[in-house]
N, C-alpha and C. Protein backbone atom coordinates (compact mmCIF):
# COMPACT_ATOMS: atom_id res chain seq x y z
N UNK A 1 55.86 43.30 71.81
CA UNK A 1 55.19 42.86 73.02
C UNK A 1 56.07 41.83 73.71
N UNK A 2 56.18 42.38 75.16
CA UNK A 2 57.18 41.20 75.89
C UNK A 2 56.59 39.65 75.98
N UNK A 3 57.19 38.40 76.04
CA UNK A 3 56.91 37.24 75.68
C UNK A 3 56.08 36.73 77.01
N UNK A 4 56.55 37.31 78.14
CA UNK A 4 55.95 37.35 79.11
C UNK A 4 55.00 37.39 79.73
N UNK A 5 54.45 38.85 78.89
CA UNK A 5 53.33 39.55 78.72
C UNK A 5 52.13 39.00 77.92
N UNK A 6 52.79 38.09 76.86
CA UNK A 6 51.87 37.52 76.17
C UNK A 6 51.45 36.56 77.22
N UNK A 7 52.11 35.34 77.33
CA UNK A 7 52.02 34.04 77.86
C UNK A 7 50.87 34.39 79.58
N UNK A 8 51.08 35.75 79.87
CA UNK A 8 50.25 35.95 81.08
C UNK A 8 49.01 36.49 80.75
N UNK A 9 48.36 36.78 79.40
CA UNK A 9 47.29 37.17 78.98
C UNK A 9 46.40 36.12 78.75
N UNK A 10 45.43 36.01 78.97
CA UNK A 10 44.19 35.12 78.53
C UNK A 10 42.99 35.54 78.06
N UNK A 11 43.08 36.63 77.32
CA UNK A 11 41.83 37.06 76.54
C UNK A 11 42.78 37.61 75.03
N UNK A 12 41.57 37.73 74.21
CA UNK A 12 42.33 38.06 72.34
C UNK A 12 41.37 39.23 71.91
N UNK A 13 41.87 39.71 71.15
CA UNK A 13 41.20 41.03 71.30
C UNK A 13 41.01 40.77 69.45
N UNK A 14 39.17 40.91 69.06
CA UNK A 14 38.71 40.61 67.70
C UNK A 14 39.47 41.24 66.82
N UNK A 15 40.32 42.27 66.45
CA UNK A 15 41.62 41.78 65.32
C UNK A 15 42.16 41.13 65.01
N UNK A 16 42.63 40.89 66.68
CA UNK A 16 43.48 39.39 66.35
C UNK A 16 43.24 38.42 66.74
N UNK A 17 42.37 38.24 66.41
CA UNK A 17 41.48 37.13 66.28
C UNK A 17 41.37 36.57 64.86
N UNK A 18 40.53 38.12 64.14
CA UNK A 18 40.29 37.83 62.80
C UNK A 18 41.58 37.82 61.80
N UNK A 19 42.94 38.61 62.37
CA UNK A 19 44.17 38.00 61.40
C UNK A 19 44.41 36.88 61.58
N UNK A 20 43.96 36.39 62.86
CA UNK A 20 44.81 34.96 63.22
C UNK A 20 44.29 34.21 62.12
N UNK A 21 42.89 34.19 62.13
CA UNK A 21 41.93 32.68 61.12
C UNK A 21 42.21 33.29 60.02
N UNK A 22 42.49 34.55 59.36
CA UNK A 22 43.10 35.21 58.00
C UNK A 22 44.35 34.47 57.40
N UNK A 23 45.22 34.35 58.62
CA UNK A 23 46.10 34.49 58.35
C UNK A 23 46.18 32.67 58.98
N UNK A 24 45.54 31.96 59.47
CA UNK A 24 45.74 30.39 59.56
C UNK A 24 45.27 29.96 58.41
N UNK A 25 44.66 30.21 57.81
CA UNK A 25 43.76 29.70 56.41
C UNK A 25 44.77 29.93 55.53
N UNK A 26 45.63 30.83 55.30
CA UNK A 26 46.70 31.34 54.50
C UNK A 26 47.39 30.42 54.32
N UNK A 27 47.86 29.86 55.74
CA UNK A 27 49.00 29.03 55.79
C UNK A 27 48.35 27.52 54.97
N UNK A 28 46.97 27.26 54.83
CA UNK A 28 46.55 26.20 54.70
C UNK A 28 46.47 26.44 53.25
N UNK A 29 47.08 27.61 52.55
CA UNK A 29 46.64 27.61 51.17
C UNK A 29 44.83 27.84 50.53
N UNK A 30 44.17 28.13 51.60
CA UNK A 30 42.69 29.08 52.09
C UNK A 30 42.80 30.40 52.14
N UNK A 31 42.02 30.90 51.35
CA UNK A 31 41.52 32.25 51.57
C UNK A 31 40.13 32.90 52.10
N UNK A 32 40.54 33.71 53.27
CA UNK A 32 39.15 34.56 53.69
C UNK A 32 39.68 36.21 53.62
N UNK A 33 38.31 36.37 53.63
CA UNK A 33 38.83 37.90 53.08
C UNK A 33 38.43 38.66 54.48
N UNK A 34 38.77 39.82 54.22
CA UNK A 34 39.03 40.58 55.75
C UNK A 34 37.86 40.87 56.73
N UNK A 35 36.96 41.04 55.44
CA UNK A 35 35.35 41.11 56.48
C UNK A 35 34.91 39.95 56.67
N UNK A 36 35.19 38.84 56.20
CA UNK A 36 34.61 38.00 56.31
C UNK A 36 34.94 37.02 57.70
N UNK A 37 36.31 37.51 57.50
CA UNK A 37 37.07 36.82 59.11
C UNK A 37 36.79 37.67 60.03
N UNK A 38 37.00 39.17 60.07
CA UNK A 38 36.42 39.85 61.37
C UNK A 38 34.76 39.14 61.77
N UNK A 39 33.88 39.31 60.62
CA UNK A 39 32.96 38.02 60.82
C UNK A 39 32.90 37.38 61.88
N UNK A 40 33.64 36.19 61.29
CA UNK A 40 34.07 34.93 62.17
C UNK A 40 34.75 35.38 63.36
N UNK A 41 35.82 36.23 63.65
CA UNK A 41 36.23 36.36 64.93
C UNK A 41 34.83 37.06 65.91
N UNK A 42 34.03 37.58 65.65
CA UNK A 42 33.06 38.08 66.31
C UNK A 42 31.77 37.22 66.92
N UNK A 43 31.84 35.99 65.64
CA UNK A 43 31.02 34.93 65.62
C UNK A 43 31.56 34.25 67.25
N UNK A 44 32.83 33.88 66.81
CA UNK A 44 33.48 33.07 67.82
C UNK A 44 33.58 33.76 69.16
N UNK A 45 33.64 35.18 69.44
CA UNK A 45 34.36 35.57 70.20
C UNK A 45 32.61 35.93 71.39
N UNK A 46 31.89 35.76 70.58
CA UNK A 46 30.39 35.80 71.26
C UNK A 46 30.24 34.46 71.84
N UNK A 47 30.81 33.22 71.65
CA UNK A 47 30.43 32.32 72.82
C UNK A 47 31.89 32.38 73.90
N UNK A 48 32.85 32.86 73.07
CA UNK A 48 33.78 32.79 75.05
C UNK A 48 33.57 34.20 75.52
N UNK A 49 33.11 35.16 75.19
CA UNK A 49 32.83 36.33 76.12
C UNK A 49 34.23 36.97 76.51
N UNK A 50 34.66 37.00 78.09
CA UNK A 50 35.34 37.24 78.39
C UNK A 50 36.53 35.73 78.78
N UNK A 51 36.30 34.95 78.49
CA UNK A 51 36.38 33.27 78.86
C UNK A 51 37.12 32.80 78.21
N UNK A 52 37.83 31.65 78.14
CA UNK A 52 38.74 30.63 77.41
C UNK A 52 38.17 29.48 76.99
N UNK A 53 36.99 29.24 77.75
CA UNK A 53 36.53 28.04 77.75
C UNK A 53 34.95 27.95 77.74
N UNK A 54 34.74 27.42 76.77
CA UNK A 54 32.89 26.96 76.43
C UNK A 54 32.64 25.64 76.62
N UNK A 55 31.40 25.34 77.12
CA UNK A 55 31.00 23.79 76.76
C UNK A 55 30.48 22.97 75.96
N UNK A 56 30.98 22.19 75.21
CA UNK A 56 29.94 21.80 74.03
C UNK A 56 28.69 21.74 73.44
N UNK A 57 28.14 21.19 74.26
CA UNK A 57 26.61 21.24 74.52
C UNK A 57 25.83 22.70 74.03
N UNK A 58 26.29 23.48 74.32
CA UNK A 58 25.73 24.87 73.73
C UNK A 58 25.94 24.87 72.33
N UNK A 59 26.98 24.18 71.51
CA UNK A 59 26.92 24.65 70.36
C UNK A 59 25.91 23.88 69.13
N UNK A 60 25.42 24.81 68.40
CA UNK A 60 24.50 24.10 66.90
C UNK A 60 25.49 23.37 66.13
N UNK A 61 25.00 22.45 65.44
CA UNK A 61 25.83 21.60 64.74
C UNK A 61 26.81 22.69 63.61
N UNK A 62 26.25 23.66 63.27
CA UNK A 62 27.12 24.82 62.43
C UNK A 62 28.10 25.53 63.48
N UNK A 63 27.68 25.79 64.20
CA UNK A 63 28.47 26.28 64.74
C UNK A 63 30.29 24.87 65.51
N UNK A 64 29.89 24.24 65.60
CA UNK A 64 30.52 22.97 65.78
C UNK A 64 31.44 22.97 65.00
N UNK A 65 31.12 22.91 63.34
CA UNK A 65 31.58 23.04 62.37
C UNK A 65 32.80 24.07 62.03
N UNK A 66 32.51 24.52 62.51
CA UNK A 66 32.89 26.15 62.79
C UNK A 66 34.48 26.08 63.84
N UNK A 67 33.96 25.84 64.91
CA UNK A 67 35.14 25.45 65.67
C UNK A 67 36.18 24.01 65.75
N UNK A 68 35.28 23.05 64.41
CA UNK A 68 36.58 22.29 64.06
C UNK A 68 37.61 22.87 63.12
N UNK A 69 36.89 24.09 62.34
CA UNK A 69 37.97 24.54 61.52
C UNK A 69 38.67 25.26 62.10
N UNK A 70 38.28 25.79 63.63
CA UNK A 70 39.39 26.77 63.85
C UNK A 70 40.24 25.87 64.83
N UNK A 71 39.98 24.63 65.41
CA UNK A 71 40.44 23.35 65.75
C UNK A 71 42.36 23.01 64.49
N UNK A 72 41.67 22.83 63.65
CA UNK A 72 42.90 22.71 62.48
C UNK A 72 43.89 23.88 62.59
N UNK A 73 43.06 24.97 62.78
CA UNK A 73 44.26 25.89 62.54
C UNK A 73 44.84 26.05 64.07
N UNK A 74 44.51 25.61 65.06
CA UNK A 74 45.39 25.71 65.91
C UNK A 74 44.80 26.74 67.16
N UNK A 75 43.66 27.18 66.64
CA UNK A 75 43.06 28.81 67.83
C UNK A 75 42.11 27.94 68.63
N UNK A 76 41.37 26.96 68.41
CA UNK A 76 40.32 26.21 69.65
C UNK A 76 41.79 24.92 69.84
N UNK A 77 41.47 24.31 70.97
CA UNK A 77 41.59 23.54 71.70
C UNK A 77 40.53 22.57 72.03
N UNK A 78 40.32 21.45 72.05
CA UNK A 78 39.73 20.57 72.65
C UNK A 78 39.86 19.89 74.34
N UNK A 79 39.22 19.77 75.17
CA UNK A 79 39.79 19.08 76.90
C UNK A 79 38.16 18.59 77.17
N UNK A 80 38.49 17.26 77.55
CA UNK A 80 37.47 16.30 78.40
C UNK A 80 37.50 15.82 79.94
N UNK A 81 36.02 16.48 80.09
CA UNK A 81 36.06 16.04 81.77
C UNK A 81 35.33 14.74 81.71
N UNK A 82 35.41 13.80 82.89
CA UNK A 82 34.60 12.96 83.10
C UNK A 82 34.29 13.04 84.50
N UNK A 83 33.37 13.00 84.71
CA UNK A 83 32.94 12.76 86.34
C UNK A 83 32.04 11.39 86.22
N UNK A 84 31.59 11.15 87.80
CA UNK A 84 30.74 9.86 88.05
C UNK A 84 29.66 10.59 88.72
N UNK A 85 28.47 10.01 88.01
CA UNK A 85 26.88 10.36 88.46
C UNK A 85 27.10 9.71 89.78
N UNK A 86 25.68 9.90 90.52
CA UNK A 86 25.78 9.64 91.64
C UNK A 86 24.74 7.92 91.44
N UNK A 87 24.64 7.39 90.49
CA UNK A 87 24.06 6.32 89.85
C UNK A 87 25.36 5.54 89.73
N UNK A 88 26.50 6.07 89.72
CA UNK A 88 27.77 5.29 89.80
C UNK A 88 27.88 5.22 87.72
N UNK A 89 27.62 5.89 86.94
CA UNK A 89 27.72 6.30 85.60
C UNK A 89 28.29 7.60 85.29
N UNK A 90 29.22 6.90 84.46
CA UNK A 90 30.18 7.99 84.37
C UNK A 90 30.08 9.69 82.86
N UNK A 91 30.10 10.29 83.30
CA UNK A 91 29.61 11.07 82.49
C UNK A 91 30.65 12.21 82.09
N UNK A 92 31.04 12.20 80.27
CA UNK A 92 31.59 13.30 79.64
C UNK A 92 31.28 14.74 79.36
N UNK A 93 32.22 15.63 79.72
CA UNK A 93 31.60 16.66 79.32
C UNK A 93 32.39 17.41 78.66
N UNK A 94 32.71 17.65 77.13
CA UNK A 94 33.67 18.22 76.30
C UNK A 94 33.25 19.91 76.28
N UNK A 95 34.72 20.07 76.15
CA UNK A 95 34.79 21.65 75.74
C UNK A 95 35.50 22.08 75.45
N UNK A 96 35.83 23.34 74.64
CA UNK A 96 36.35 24.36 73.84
C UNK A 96 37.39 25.22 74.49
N UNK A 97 38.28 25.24 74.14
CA UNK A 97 39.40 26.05 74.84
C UNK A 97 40.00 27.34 73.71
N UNK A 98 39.87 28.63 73.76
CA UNK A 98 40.84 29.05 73.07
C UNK A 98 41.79 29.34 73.55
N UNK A 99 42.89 29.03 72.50
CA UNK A 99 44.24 28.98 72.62
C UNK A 99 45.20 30.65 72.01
N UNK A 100 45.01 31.23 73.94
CA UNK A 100 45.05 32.78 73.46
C UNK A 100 46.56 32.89 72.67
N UNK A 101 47.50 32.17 73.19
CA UNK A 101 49.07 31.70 72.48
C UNK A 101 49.13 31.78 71.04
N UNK A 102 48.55 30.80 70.55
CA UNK A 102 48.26 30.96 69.30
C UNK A 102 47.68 31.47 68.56
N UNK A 103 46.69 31.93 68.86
CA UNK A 103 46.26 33.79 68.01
C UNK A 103 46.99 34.74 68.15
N UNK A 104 47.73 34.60 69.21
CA UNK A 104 48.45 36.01 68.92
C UNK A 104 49.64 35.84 68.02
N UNK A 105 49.98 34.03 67.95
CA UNK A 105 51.46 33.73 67.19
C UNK A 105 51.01 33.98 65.72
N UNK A 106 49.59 33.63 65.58
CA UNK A 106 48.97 33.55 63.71
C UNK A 106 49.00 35.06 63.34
N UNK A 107 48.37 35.91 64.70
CA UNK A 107 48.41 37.35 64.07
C UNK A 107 49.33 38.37 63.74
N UNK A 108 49.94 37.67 64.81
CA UNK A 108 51.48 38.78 64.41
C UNK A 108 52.41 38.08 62.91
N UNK A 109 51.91 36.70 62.31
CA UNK A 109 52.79 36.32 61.21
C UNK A 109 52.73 37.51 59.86
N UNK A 110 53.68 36.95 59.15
CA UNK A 110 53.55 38.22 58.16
C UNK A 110 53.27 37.45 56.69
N UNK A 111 52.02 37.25 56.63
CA UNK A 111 51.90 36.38 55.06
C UNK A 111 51.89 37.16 53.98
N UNK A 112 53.08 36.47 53.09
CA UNK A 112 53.40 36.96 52.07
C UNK A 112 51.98 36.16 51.41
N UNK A 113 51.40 37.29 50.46
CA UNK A 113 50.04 36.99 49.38
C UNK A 113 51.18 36.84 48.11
N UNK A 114 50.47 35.49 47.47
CA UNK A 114 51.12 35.86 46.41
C UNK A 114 50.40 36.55 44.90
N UNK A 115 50.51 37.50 44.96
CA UNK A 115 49.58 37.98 43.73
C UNK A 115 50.32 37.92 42.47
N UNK A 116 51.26 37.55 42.30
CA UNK A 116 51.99 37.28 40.68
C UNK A 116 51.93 35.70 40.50
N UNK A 117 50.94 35.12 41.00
CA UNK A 117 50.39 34.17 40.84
C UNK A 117 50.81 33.23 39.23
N UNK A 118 51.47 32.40 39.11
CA UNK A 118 52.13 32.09 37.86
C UNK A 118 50.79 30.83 36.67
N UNK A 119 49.53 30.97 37.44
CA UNK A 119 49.11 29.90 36.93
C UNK A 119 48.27 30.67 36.21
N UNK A 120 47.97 31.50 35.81
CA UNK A 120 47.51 32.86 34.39
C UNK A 120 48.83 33.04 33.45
N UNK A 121 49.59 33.41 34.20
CA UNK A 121 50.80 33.33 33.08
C UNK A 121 50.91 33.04 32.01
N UNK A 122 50.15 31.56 31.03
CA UNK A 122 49.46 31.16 29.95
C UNK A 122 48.98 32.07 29.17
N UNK A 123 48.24 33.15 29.45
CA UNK A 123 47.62 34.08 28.89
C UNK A 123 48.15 35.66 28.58
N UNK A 124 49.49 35.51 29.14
CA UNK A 124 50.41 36.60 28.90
C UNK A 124 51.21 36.00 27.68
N UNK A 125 51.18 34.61 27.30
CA UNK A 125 51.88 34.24 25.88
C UNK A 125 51.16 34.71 24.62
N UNK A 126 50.23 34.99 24.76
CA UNK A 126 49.20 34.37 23.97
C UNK A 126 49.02 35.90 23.57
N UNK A 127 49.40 36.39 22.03
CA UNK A 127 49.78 37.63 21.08
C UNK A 127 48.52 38.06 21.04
N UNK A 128 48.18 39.48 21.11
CA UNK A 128 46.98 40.43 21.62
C UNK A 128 45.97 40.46 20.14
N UNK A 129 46.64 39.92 18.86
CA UNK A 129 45.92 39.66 17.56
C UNK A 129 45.03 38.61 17.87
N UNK A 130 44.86 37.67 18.73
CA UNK A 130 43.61 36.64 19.28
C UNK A 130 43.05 37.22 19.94
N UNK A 131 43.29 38.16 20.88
CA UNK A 131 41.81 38.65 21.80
C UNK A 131 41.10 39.88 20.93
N UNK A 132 41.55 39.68 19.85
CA UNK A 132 40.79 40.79 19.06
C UNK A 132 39.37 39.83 18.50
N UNK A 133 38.48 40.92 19.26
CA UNK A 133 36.69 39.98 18.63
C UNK A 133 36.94 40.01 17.04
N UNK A 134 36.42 38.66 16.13
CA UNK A 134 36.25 39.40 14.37
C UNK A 134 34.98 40.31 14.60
């Protein structure tokens, strides 16, 4: 995909979505498993719609939760408005940005799994005359 092409897109399409947080959790030494992140990309991808941007206020405290973890990995964004009431009080209004850049950089990575995992290894020493039940 031309670099171009990416950088002029602003929507993510729920695959890659769900490799991205698959595959950001990876990097964090986290594991989600494949349904479980398509899941989550579907979860997430139901409050921006067609959109980049949500407002806080809509979200449940779980759900909150939710988008600080995808905050860490790099796919939400955080941006604060402030305006002035007409009381002359000034008023915040936070919101959610996804960061279409970086889902597509998490999804296209290529994580090596490591399944020869060396911390069982212990139990490959250990002579097959002990796992015999008396």
């Amino acid at each position: 995909m031309e670099i171009e092409k990416v950088r002029s897109r602003n929507y993510v399409k729920i695959d890659e979505l769900a490799r991205a947080i698959s595959n950001g959790l990876s990097l964090q030494q986290r594991k989600m498993g494949s349904e479980e992140a398509q899941s989550s990309a579907e979860h997430i991808i139901n409050f921006f719609g067609y959109g980049t941007r949500v407002i806080d206020n809509m979200l449940e405290p779980e759900d909150r939760d939710v988008f600080y973890t995808m905050e860490d990995l790099g796919i939400l964004e955080t941006e604060r408005e402030e305006t002035t009431l007409f009381d002359g009080r000034e008023w915040r209004i936070h919101y959610w940005i996804l960061n279409v850049n970086r889902v597509i950089e998490l999804s296209e990575m290529n994580i090596q799994t490591n399944s020869d995992d060396s911390t069982f290894d212990i139990y490959n020493e250990i002579p097959d005359e002990y796992w015999k039940a008396n």
